[in-house]
Protein backbone atom coordinates (compact mmCIF):
# COMPACT_ATOMS: atom_id res chain seq x y z
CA UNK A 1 0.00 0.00 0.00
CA UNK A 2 2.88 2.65 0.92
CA UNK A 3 4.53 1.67 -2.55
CA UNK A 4 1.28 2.69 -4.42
CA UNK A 5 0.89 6.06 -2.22
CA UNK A 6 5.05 6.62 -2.96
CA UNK A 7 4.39 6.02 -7.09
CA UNK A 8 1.31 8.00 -6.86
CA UNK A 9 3.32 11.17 -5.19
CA UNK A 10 6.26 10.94 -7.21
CA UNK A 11 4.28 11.21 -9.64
CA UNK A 12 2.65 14.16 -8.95
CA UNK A 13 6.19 15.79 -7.91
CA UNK A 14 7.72 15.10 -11.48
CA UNK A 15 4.77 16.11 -13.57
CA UNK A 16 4.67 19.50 -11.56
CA UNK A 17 8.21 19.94 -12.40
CA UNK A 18 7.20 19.07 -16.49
CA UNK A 19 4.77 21.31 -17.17
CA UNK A 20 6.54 23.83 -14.71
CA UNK A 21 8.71 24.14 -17.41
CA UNK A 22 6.44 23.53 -20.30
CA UNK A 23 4.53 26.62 -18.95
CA UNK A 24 7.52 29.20 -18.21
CA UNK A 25 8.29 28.66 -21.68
CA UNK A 26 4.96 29.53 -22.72
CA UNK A 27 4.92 32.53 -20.83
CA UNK A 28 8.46 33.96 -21.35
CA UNK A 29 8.14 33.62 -25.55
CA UNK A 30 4.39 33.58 -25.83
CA UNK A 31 2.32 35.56 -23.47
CA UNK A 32 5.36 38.07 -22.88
CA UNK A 33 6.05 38.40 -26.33
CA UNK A 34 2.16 39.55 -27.30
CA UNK A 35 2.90 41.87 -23.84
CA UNK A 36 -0.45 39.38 -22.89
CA UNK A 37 -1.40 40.27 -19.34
CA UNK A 38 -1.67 37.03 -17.04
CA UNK A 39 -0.05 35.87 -14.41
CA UNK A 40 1.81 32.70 -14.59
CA UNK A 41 -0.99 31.11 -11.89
CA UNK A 42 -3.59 32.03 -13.74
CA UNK A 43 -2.21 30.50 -17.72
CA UNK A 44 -0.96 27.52 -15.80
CA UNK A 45 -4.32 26.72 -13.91
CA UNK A 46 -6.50 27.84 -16.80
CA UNK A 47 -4.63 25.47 -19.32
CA UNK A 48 -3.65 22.18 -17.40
CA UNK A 49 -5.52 19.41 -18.90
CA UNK A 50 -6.23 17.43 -16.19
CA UNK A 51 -6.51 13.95 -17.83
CA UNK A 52 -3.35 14.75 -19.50
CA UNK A 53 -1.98 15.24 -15.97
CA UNK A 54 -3.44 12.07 -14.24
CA UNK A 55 -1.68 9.60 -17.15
CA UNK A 56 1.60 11.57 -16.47
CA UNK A 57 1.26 11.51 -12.98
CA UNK A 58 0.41 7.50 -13.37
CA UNK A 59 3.04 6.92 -15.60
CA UNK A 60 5.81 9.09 -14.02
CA UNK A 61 4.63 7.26 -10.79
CA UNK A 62 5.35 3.57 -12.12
CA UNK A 63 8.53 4.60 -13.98
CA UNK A 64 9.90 5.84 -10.50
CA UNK A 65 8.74 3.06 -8.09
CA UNK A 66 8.10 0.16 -10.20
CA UNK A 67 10.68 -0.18 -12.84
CA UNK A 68 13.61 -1.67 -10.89
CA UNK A 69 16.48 -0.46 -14.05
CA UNK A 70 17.17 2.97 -11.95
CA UNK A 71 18.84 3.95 -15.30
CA UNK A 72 16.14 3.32 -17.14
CA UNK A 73 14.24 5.99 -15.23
CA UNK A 74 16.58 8.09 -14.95
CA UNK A 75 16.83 8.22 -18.99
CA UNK A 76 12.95 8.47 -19.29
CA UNK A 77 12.94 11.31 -16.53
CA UNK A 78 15.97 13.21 -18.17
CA UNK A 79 14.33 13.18 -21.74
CA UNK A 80 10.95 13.91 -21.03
CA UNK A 81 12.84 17.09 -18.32
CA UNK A 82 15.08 17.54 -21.94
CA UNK A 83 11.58 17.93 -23.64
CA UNK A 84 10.00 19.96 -21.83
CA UNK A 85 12.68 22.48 -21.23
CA UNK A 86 12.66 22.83 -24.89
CA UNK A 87 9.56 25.64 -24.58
CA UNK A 88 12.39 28.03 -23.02
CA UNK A 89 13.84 28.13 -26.40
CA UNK A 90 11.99 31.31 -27.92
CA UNK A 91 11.09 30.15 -31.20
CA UNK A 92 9.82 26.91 -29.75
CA UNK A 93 8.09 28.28 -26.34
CA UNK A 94 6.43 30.72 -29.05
CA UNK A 95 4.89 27.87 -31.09
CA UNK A 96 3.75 26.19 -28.19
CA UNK A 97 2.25 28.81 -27.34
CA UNK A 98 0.54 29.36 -30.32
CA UNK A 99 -0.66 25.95 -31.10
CA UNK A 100 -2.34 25.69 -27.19
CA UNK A 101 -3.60 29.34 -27.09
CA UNK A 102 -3.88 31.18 -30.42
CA UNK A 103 -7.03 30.54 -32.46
CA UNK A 104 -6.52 32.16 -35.95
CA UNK A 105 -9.48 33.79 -38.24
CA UNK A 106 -11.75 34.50 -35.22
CA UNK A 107 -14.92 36.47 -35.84
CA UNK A 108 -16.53 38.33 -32.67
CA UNK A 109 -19.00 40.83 -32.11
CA UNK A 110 -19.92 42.93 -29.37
CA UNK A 111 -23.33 45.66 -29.59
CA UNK A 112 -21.39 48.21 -32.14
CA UNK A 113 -18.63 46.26 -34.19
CA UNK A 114 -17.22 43.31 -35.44
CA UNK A 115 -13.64 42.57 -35.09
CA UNK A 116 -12.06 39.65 -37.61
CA UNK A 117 -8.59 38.33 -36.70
CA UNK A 118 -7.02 36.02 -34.27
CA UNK A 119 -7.47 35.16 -31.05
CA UNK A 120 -3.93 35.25 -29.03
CA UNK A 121 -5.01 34.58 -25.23
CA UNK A 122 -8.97 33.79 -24.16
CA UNK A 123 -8.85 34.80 -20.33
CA UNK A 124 -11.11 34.62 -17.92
CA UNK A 125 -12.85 38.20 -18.21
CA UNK A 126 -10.71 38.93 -21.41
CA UNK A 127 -9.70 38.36 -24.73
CA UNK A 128 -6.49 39.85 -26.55
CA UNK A 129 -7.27 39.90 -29.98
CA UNK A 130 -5.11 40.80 -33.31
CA UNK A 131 -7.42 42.51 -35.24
CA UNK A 132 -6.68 42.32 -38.96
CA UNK A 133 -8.92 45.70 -40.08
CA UNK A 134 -6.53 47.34 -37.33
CA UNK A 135 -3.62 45.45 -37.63
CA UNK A 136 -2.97 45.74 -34.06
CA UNK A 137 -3.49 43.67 -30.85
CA UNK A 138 -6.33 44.52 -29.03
CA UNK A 139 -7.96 43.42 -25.70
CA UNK A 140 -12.01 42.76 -25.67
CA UNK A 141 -14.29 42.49 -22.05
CA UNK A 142 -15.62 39.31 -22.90
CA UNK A 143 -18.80 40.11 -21.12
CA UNK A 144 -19.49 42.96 -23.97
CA UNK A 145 -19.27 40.23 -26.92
CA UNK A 146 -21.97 38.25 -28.14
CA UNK A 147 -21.90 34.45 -27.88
């Protein structure tokens, strides 16, 4: 029973450290470089998939408890750290970015215009918006749009 509870923490631990990093990058060369206002709290919470989470956190687990090759897990844990370290790279932390969060060719409305372009960050109360008509970033109250 201890050895399940041990994999099961572990688990958590090193997946925490993962998308730590996964999620710096993101916000170093993606939400800093569109000067995006969010805290880091807020993009990581917001964007965690949690089932994506629980099979790392399984997985991580049983590669650290169960396997009995110790460099076997250590080569699994350093590639998948390797990995995800590879958002702090700007070009790549920018693309991450932008394939998780940036949703291109967006039309929205609120009561008095209509704004076509791409979506770069949909927060919780707002949305920063590259407007093509503008061609310049924007930031829309999402309570003022229509659904």
């Amino acid at each position: 029973m201890s050895k399940i509870v041990l994999a099961f923490l572990s688990g958590i631990f090193f997946t925490f450290i993962l998308d730590f990093f996964v999620f710096l990058g993101i916000k170093l060369n993606y939400i800093d470089f569109y000067e995006i206002d969010v805290y880091y709290n807020i993009l990581f919470a917001d964007h965690q998939s949690i089932i994506a989470y629980a099979f790392s956190t399984l997985f991580l687990g049983y590669i650290t408890i169960y396997v009995d090759n110790n460099k076997l897990s250590a080569i699994i844990l350093g590639v998948l750290f390797f990995i995800s370290s590879l958002t702090l790279i700007p070009p790549v932390g920018k693309s991450v970015g932008a394939m998780l969060l940036m949703k291109k060719d967006v039309t929205l409305q609120d009561h008095k215009h209509s704004y076509r372009g791409d979506i770069y960050y949909d927060g919780r109360d707002f949305i920063t918006f590259y407007d093509y008509d503008l061609d310049k970033i924007i930031t829309l109250k999402k309570k003022d749009l229509k659904q």
